[in-house]
N, C-alpha and C. Protein backbone atom coordinates (compact mmCIF):
# COMPACT_ATOMS: atom_id res chain seq x y z
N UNK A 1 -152.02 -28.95 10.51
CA UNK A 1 -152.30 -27.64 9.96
C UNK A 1 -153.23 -26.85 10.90
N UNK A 2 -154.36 -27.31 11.47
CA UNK A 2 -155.36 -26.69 12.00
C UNK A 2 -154.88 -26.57 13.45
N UNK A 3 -153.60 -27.41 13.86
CA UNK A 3 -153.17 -27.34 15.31
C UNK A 3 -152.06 -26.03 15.18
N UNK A 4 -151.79 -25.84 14.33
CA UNK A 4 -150.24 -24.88 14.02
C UNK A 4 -151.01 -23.79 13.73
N UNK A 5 -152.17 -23.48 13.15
CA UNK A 5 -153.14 -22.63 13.54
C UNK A 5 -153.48 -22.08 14.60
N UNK A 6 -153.68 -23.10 15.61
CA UNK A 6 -154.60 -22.61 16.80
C UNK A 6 -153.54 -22.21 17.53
N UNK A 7 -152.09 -22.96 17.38
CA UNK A 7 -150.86 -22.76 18.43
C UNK A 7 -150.60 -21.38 18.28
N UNK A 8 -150.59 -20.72 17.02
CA UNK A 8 -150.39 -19.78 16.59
C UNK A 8 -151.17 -18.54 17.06
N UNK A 9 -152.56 -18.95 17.16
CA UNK A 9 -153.56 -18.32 17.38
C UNK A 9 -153.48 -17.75 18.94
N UNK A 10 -153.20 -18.86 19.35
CA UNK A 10 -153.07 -18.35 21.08
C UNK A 10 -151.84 -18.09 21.49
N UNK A 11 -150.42 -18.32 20.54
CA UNK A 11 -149.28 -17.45 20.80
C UNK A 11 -149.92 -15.57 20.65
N UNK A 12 -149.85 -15.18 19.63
CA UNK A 12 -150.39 -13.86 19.14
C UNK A 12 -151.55 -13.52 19.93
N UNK A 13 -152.23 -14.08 20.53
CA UNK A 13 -153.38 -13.78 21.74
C UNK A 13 -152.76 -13.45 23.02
N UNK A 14 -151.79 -14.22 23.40
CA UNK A 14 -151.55 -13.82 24.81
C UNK A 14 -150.45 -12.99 24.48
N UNK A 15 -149.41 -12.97 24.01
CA UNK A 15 -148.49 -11.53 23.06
C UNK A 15 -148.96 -10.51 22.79
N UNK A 16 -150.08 -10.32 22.50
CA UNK A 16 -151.04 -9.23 21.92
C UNK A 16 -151.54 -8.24 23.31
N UNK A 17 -151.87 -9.81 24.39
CA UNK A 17 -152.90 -8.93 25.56
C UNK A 17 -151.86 -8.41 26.41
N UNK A 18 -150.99 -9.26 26.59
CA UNK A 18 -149.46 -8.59 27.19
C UNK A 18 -149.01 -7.67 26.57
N UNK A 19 -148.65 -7.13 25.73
CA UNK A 19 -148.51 -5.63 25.07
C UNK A 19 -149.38 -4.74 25.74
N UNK A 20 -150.66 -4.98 25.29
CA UNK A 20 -151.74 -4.11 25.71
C UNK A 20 -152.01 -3.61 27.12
N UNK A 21 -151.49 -4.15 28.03
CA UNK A 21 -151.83 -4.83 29.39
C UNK A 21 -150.89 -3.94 29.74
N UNK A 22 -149.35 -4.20 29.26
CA UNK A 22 -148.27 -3.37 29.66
C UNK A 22 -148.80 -1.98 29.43
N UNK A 23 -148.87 -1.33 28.32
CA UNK A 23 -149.37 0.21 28.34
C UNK A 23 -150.15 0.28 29.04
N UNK A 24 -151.20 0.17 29.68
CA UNK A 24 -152.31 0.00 30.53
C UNK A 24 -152.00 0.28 31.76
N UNK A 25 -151.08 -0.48 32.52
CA UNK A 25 -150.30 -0.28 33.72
C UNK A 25 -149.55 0.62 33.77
N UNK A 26 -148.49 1.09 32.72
CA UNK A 26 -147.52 1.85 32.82
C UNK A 26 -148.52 3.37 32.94
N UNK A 27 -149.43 3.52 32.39
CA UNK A 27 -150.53 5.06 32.89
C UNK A 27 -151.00 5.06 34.24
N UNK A 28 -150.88 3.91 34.99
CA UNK A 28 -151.25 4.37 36.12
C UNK A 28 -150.31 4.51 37.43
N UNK A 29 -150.77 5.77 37.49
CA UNK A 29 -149.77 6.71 38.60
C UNK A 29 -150.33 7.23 39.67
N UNK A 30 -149.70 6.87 40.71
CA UNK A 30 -150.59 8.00 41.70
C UNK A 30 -149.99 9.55 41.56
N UNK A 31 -151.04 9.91 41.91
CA UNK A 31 -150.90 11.16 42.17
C UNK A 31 -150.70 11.88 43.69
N UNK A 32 -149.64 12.37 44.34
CA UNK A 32 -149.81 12.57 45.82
C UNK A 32 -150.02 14.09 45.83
N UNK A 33 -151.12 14.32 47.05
CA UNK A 33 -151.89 15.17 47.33
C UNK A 33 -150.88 16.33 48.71
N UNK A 34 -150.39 17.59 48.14
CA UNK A 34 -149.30 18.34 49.30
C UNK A 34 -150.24 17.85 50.68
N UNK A 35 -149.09 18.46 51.76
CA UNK A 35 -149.41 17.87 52.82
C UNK A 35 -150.77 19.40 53.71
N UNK A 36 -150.58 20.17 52.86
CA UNK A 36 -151.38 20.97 53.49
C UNK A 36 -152.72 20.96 53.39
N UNK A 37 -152.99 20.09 51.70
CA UNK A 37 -154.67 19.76 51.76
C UNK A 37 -154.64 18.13 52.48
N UNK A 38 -154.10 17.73 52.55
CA UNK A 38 -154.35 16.43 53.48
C UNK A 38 -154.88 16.98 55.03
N UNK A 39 -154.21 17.87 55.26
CA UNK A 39 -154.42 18.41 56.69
C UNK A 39 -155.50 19.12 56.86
N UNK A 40 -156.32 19.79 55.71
CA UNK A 40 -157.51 20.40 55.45
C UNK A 40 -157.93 19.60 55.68
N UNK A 41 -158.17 17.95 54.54
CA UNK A 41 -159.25 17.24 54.66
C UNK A 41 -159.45 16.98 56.09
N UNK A 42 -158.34 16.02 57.16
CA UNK A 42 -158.44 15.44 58.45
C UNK A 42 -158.34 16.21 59.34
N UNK A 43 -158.83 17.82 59.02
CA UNK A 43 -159.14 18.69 60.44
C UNK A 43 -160.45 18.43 61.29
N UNK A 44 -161.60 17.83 59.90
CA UNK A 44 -162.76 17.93 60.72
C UNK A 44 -162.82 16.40 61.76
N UNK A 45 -161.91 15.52 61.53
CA UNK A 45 -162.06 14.24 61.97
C UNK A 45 -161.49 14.06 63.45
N UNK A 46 -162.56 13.83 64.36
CA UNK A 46 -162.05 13.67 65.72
C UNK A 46 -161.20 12.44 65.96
N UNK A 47 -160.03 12.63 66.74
CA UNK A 47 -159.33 11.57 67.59
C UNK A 47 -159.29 11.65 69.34
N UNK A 48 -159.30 10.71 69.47
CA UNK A 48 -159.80 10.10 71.20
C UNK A 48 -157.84 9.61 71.49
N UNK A 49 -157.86 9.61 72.56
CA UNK A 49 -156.42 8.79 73.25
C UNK A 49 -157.22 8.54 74.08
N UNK A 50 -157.09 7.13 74.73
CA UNK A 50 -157.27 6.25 76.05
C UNK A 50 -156.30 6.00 77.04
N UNK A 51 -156.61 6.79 77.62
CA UNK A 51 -155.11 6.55 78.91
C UNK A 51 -155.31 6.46 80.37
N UNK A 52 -155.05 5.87 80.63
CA UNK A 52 -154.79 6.08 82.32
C UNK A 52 -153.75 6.83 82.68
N UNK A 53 -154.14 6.92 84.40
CA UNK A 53 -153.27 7.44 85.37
C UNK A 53 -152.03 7.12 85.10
N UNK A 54 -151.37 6.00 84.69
CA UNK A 54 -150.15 5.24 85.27
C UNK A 54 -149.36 5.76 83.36
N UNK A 55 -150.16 5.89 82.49
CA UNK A 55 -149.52 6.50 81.55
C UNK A 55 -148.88 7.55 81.14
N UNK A 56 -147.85 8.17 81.53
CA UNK A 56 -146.89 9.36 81.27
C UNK A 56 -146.17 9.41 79.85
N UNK A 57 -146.47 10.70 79.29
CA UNK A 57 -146.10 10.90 78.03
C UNK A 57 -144.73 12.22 78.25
């Protein structure tokens, strides 16, 4: 009796958190940002190239 209890107990526990768990995940979304404020943000950020002589682009 007290085992068919507890079996019970921790069926409906992990059923329960898996439900919960699922809605939980399914809200999270990214959100993507147009490409023109991306380009705002990484205007102020300097980039370097390292090259030599023997490198032709």
């Amino acid at each position: 009796m007290i085992k068919s209890l507890i079996r019970w107990s921790i069926t409906l526990g992990v059923a329960g958190a898996t439900f919960l768990s699922w809605g939980a995940i399914e809200n999270l979304m990214a959100i993507a940002l147009p490409e023109a404020e991306i380009l705002k943000k990484l205007d102020p950020v300097p980039v370097f190239t390292i090259a030599d002589e023997k490198v032709r682009l």
